[in-house]
Protein backbone atom coordinates (compact mmCIF):
# COMPACT_ATOMS: atom_id res chain seq x y z
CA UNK A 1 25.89 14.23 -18.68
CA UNK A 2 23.72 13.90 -15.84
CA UNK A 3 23.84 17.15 -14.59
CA UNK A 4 23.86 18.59 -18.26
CA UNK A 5 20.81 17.04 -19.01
CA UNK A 6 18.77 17.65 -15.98
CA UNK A 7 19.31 21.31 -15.80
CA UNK A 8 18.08 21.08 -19.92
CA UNK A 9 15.21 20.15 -18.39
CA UNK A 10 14.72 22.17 -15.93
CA UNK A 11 15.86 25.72 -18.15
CA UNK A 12 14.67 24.83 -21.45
CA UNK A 13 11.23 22.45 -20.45
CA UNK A 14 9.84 22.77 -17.28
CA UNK A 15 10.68 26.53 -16.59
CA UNK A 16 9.32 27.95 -20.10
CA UNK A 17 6.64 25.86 -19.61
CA UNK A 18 5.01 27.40 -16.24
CA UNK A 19 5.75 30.42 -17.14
CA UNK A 20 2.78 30.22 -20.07
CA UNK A 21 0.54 29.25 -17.24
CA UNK A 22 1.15 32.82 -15.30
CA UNK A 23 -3.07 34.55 -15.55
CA UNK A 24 -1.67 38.05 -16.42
CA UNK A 25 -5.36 39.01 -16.29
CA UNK A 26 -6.59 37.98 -13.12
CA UNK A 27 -3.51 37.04 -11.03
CA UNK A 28 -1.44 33.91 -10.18
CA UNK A 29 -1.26 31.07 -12.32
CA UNK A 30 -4.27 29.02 -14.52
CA UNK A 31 -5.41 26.51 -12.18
CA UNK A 32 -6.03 23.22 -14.72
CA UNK A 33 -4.29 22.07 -18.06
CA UNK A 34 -6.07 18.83 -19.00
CA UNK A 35 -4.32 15.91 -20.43
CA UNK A 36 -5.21 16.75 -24.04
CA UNK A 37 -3.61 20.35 -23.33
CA UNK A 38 -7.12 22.30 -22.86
CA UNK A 39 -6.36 25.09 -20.37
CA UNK A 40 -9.49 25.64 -18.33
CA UNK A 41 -8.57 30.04 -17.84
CA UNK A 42 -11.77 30.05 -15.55
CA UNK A 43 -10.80 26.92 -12.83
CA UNK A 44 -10.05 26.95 -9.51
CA UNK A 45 -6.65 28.25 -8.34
CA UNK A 46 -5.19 26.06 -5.54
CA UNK A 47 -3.52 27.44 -2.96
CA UNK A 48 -0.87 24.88 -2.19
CA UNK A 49 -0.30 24.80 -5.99
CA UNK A 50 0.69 28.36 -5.99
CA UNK A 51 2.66 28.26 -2.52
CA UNK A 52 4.82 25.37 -4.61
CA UNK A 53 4.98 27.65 -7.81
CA UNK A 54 6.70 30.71 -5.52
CA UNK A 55 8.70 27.86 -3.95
CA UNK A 56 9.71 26.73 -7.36
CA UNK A 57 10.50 30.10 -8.83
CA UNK A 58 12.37 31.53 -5.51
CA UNK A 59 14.42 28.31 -5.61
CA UNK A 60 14.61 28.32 -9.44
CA UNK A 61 16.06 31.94 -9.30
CA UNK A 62 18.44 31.60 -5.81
CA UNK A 63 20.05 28.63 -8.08
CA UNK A 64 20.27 29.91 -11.47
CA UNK A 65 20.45 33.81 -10.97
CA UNK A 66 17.41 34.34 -13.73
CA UNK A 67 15.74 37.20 -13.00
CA UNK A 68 13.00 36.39 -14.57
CA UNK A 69 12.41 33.63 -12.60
CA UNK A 70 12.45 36.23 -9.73
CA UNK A 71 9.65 38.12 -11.78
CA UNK A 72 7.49 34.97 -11.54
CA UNK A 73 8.05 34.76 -8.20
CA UNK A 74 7.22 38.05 -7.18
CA UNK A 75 3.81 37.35 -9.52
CA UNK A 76 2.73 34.00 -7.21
CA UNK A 77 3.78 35.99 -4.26
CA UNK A 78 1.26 39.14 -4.95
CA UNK A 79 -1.41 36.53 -5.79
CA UNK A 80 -0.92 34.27 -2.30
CA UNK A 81 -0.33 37.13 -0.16
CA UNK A 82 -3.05 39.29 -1.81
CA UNK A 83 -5.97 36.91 -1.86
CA UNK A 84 -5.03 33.74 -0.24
CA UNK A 85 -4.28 35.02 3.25
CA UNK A 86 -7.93 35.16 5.58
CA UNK A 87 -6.59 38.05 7.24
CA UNK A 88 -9.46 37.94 10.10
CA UNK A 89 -8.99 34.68 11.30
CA UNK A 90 -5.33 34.15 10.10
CA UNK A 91 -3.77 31.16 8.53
CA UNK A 92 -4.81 30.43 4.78
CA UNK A 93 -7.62 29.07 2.39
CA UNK A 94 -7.61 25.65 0.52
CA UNK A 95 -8.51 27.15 -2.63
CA UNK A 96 -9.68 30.49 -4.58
CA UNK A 97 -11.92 30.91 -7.64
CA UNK A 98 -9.90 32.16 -11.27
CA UNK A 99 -10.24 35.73 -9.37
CA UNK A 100 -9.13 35.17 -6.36
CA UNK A 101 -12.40 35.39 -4.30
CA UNK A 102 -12.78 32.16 -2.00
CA UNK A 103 -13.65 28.95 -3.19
CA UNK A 104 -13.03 26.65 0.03
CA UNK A 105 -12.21 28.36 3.18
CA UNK A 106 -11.52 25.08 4.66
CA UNK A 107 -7.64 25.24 6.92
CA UNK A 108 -5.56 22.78 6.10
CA UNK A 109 -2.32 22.17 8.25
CA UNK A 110 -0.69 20.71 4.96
CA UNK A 111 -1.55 23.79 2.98
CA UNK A 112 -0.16 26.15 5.76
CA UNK A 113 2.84 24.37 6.16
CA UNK A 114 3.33 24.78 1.78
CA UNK A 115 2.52 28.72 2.19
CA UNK A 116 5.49 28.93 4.95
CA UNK A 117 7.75 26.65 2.87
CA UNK A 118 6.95 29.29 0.01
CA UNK A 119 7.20 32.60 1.43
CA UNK A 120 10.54 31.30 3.12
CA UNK A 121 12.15 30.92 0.34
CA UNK A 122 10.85 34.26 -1.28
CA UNK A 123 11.86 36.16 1.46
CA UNK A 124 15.97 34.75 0.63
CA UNK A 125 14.99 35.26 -3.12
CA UNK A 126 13.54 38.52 -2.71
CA UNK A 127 14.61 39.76 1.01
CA UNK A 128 11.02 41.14 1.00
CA UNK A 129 10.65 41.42 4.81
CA UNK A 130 6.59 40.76 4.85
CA UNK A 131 7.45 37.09 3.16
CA UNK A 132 9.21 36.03 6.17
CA UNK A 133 6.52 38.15 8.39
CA UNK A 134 3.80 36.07 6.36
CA UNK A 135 5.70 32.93 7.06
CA UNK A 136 6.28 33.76 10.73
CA UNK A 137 2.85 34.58 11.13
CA UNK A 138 1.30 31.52 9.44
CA UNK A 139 4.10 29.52 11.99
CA UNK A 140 2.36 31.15 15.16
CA UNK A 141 -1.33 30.55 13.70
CA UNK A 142 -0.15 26.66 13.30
CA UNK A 143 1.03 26.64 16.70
CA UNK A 144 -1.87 27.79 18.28
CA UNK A 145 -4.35 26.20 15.90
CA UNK A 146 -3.38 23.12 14.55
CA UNK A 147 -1.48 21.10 17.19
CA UNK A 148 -2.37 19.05 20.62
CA UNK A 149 -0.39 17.27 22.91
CA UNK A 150 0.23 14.08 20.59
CA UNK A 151 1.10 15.48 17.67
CA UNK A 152 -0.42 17.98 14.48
CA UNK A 153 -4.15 18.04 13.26
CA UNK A 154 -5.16 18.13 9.57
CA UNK A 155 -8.44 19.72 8.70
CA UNK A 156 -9.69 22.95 9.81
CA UNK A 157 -12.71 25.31 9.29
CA UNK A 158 -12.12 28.56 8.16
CA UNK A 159 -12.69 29.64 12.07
CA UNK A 160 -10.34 26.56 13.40
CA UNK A 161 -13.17 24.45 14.41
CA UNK A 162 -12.30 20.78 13.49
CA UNK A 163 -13.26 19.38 10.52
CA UNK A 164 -12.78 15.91 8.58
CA UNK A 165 -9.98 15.18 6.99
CA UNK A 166 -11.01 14.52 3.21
CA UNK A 167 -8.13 16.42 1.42
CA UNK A 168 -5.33 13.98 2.89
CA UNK A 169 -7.26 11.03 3.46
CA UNK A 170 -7.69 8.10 0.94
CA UNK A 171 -8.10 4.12 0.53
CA UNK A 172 -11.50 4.39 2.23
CA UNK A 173 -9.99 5.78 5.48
CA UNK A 174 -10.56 8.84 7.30
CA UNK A 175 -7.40 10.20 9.09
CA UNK A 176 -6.97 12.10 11.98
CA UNK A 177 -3.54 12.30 11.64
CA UNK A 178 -1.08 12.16 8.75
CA UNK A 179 2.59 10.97 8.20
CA UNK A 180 2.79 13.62 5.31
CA UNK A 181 1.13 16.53 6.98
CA UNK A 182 3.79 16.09 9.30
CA UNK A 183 6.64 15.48 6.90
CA UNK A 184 5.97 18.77 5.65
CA UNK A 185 5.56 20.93 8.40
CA UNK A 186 9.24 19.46 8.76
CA UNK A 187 10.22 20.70 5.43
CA UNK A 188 8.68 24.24 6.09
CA UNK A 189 9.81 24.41 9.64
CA UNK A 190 13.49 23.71 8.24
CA UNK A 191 13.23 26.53 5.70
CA UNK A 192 11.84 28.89 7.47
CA UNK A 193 14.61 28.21 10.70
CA UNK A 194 16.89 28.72 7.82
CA UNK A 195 16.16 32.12 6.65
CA UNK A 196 15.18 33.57 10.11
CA UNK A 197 16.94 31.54 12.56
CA UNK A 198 14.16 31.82 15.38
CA UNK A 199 14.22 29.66 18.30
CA UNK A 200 10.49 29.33 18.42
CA UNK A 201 10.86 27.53 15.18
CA UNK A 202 13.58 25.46 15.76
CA UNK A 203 12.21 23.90 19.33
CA UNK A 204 8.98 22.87 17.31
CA UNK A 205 11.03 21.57 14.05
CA UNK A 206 13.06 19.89 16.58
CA UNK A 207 9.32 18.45 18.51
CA UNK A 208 8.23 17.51 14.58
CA UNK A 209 11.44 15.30 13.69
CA UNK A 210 10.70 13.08 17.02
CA UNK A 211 7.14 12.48 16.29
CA UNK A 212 8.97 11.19 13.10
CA UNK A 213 11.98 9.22 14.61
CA UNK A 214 9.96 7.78 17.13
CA UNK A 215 6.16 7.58 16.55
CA UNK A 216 5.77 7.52 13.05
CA UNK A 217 8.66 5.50 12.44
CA UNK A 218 7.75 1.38 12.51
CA UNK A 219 11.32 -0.06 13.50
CA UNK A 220 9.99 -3.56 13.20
CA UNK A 221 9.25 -3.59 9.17
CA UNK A 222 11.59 -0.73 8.42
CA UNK A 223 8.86 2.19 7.41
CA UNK A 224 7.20 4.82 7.88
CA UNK A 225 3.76 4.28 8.77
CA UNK A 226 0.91 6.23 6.84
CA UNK A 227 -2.03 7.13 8.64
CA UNK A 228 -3.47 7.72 12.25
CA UNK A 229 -6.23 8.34 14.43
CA UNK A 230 -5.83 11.39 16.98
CA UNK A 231 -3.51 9.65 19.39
CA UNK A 232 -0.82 8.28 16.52
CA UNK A 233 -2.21 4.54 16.57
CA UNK A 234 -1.88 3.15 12.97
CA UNK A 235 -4.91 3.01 11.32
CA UNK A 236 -5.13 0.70 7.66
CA UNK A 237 -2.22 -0.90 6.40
CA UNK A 238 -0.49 1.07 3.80
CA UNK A 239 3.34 1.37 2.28
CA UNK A 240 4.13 4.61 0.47
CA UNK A 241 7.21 3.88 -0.96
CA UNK A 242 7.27 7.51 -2.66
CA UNK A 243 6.75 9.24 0.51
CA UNK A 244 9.45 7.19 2.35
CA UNK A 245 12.07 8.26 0.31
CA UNK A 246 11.26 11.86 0.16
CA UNK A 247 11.15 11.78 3.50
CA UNK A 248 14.90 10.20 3.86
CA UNK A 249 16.26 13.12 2.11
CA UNK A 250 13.78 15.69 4.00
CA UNK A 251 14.84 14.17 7.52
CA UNK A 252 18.55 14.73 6.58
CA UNK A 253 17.77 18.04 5.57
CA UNK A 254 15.88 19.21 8.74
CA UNK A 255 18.53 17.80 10.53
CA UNK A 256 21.11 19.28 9.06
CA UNK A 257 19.97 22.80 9.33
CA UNK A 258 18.78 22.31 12.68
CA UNK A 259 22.08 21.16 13.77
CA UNK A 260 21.30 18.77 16.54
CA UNK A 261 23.92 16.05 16.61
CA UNK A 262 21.63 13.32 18.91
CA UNK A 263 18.37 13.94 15.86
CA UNK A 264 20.83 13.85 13.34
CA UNK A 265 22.26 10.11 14.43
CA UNK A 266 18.74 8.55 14.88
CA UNK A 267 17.69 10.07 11.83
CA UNK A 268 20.47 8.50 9.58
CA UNK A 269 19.86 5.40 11.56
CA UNK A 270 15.99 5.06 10.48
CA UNK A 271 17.56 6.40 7.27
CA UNK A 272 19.69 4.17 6.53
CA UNK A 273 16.93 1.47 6.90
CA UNK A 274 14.16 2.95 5.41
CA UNK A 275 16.22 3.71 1.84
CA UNK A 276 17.67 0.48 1.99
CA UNK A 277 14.40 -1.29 2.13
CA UNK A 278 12.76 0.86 -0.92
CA UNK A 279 15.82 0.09 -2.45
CA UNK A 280 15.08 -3.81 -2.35
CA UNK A 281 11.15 -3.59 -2.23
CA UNK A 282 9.68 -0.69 -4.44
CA UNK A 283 12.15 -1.28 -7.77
CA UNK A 284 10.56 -2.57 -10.73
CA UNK A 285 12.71 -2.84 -13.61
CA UNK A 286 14.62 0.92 -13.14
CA UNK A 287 11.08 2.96 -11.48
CA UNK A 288 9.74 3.25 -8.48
CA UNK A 289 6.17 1.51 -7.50
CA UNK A 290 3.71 3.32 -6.12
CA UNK A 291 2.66 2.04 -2.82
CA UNK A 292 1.26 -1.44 -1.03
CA UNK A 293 -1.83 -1.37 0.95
CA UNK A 294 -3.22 -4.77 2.60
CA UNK A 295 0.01 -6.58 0.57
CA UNK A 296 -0.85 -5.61 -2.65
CA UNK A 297 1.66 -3.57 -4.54
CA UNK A 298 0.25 -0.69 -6.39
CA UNK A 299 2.63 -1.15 -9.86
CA UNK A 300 1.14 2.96 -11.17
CA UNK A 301 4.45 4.71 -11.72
CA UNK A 302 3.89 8.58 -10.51
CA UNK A 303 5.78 10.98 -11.68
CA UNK A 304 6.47 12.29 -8.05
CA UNK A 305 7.60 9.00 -6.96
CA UNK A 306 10.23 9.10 -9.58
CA UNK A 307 11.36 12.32 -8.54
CA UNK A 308 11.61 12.30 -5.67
CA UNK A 309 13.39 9.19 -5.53
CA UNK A 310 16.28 10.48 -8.05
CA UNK A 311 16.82 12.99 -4.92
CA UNK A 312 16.75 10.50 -2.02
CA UNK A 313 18.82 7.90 -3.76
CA UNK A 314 21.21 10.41 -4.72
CA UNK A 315 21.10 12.02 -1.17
CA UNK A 316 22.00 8.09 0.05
CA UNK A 317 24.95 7.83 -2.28
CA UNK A 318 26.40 11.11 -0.84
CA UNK A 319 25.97 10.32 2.68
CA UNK A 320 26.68 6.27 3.18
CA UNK A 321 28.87 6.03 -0.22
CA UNK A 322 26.65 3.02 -1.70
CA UNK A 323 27.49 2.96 -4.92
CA UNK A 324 24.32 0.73 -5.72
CA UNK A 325 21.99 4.19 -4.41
CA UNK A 326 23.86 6.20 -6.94
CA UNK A 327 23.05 3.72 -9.83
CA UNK A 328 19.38 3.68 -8.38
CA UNK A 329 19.17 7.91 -9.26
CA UNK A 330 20.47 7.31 -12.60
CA UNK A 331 18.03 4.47 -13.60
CA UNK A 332 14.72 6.23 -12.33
CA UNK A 333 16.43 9.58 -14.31
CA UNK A 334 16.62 7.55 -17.35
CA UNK A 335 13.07 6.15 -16.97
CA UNK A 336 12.21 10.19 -16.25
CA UNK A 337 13.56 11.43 -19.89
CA UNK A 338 12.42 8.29 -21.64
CA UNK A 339 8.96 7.99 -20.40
CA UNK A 340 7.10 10.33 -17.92
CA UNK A 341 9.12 13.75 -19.40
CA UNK A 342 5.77 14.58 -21.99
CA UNK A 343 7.08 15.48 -25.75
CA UNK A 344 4.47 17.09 -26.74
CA UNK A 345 4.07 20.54 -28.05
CA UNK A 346 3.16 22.10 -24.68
CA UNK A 347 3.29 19.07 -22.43
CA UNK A 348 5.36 19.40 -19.01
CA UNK A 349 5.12 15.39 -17.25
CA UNK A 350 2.85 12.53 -17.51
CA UNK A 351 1.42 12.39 -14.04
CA UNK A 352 1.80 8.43 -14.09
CA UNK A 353 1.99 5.66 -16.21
CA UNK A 354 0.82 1.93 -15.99
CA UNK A 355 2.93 -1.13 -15.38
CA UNK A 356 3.71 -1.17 -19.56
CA UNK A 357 4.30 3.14 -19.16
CA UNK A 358 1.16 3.75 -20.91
CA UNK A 359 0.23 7.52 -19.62
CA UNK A 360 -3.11 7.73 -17.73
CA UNK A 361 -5.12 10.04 -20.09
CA UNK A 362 -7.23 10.60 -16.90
CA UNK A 363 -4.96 13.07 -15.05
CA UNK A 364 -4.68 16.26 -15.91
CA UNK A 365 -1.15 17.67 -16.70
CA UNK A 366 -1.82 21.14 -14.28
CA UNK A 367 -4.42 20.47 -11.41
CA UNK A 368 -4.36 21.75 -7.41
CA UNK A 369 -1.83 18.96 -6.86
CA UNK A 370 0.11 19.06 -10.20
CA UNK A 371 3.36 21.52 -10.07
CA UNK A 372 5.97 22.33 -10.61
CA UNK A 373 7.49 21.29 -7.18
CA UNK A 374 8.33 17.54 -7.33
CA UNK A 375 10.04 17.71 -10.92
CA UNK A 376 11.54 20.98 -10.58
CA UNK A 377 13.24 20.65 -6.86
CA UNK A 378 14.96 16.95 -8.53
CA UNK A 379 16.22 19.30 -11.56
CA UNK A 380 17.58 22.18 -8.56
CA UNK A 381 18.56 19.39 -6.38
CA UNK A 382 20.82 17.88 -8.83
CA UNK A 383 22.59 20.60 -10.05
CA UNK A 384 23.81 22.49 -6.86
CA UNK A 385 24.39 18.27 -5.18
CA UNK A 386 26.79 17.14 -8.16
């Protein structure tokens, strides 16, 4: 049943509805869908929400076999390598206008890492060999752009000059460093060393998992920590129980593919902890909570939280054989269906409820962070894990 009904989701919901959002007229995918279902055909297309739409429909079609999901693919792939790619000073933009001139030229290590992740996966969809030229490409420009001797940096001018980080900063701080930037440079590195297989990858996947294991890691409250300044000191105090679990699953994942036995033991041992402690700290009556800054739990249920933590507490149950972490996934699916899936005529998923799952009719249902990605890789997840 729990298979059954996620892949119903996934085939006859969330699939049929992005692809009503493809821009047949100008190219890619409409930008914004606000929460009383107004599509705005003339906002902003987001970059790292199209590099997760070709991720979604690569994956969606390597899974199911649906060519048409290969058709979409191929349509987010002409729009992100066509436009999206600043092909004088390499890497790519933040975000274009509805036809595809730029909007924000700003370089963003997160959003390079999403384009790689994307054009990976097209590349084994498609076996288009610029995709994985793209992605290698993008890999080198990271390399030589967006890294120092501690770690990764976040924000970027459109000529690589250093810039502040206002696109993954928030509760009033300004980051130099990020825990997620880096979680997903992890999850791009991983895909990309599995299609190609190229060493160059794999020794800086391999450098990106130890900033993780051993820097970003807190060993002492059983967490990842959040944010940093420039030489990985903690700065604020903040809990992200959504991104700790995705990263549990994510970790493994790297690991496996990379194939280093010594990574792959300290990761399951900071795994172990860290899913453990979510498992005992962030549930609230069968969902996830939010985060804690300064103590104070943040009780907004997001629907990426959710989702992703179907996938990590399902990827616990597999590995350690707790029978309580496979219980955990079917609780936060049932919450999914009952409350953040959207019944409306045209909805997709509630971006987040309150405490009493009333939807905030503040977010929008399709913005530069709201995709198909989260949602859809639980619904693929699930179906080739069980």
């Amino acid at each position: 049943m729990y298979k059954t009904e996620i892949k119903k989701e996934l085939t006859e919901h969330i699939i049929p509805f992005w692809n009503k959002l493809a821009d047949t007229e100008k190219g890619g995918f409409y930008g914004y869908l606000s929460n009383d279902l107004q599509l705005d055909k003339d906002a902003p297309k987001g970059v790292i929400l199209h590099s997760r739409i070709l991720w979604f429909y690569s994956n969606c079609y390597l899974v199911l076999k649906d060519e048409a999901c290969l058709e979409k693919a191929k349509h987010a792939y002409d729009f992100l390598s066509t436009y999206c790619v600043d092909k004088e000073n390499g890497g790519v933009y933040w975000m274009m206008n509805a036809d595809g001139t730029v909007n924000d030229s700003m370089k963003h290590t997160y959003c390079q890492a999403f384009f790689i992740y994307a054009m990976s996966s097209y590349y084994d969809a498609s076996k288009d060999e610029n995709a994985l030229k793209l992605a290698l490409d993008v890999f080198r420009t990271v390399e030589d752009k967006c890294r120092d001797e501690v770690a990764y940096l976040e924000a970027l001018s459109k000529t690589w000059e250093l810039i502040e980080n206002d696109a993954l900063s928030e509760n009033g701080l300004m980051a130099d460093k990020t825990m997620n930037t880096t979680l997903h440079l992890i999850e791009a590195y991983t895909e990309l060393y599995r299609v190609s297989k190229n060493q160059d990858v794999a020794s800086c996947l391999e450098f990106q998992l130890r900033i993780m294991i051993d820097k970003i890691y807190d060993k002492e409250n059983g967490k990842l920590l959040v944010f940093f300044d420039k030489y990985l000191n903690e700065i604020g105090d903040i809990y992200s129980y959504g991104h700790d679990i995705e990263a549990t699953w994510l970790v493994d994942r790297a690991c496996d593919v990379l194939g280093n036995e010594e990574l792959s033991q300290k990761a399951a041992d900071m795994n172990k902890v860290v899913v453990k402690n979510i498992a005992q700290r962030a549930m609230n009556n069968g969902r996830l909570n939010n985060e804690v800054e300064k103590g104070v739990i943040n009780t907004w249920h997001i629907w990426w939280v959710q989702a992703e933590g179907v996938v990590g507490f399902y990827n616990a149950y597999q590995r350690y054989g707790n029978e309580e972490y496979l219980d955990i996934a079917h609780s936060l699916w049932n919450y999914i269906k009952a409350k953040i899936v959207d019944t409306r005529e045209g909805g997709e998923w509630h971006s987040q409820l309150t405490d009493e799952d009333i939807p905030a009719d503040f977010k929008p249902v399709v913005d530069p962070w709201k995709c198909p990605y989260h949602n859809g890789r639980m619904c693929l997840e699930i179906i080739t894990r069980t």
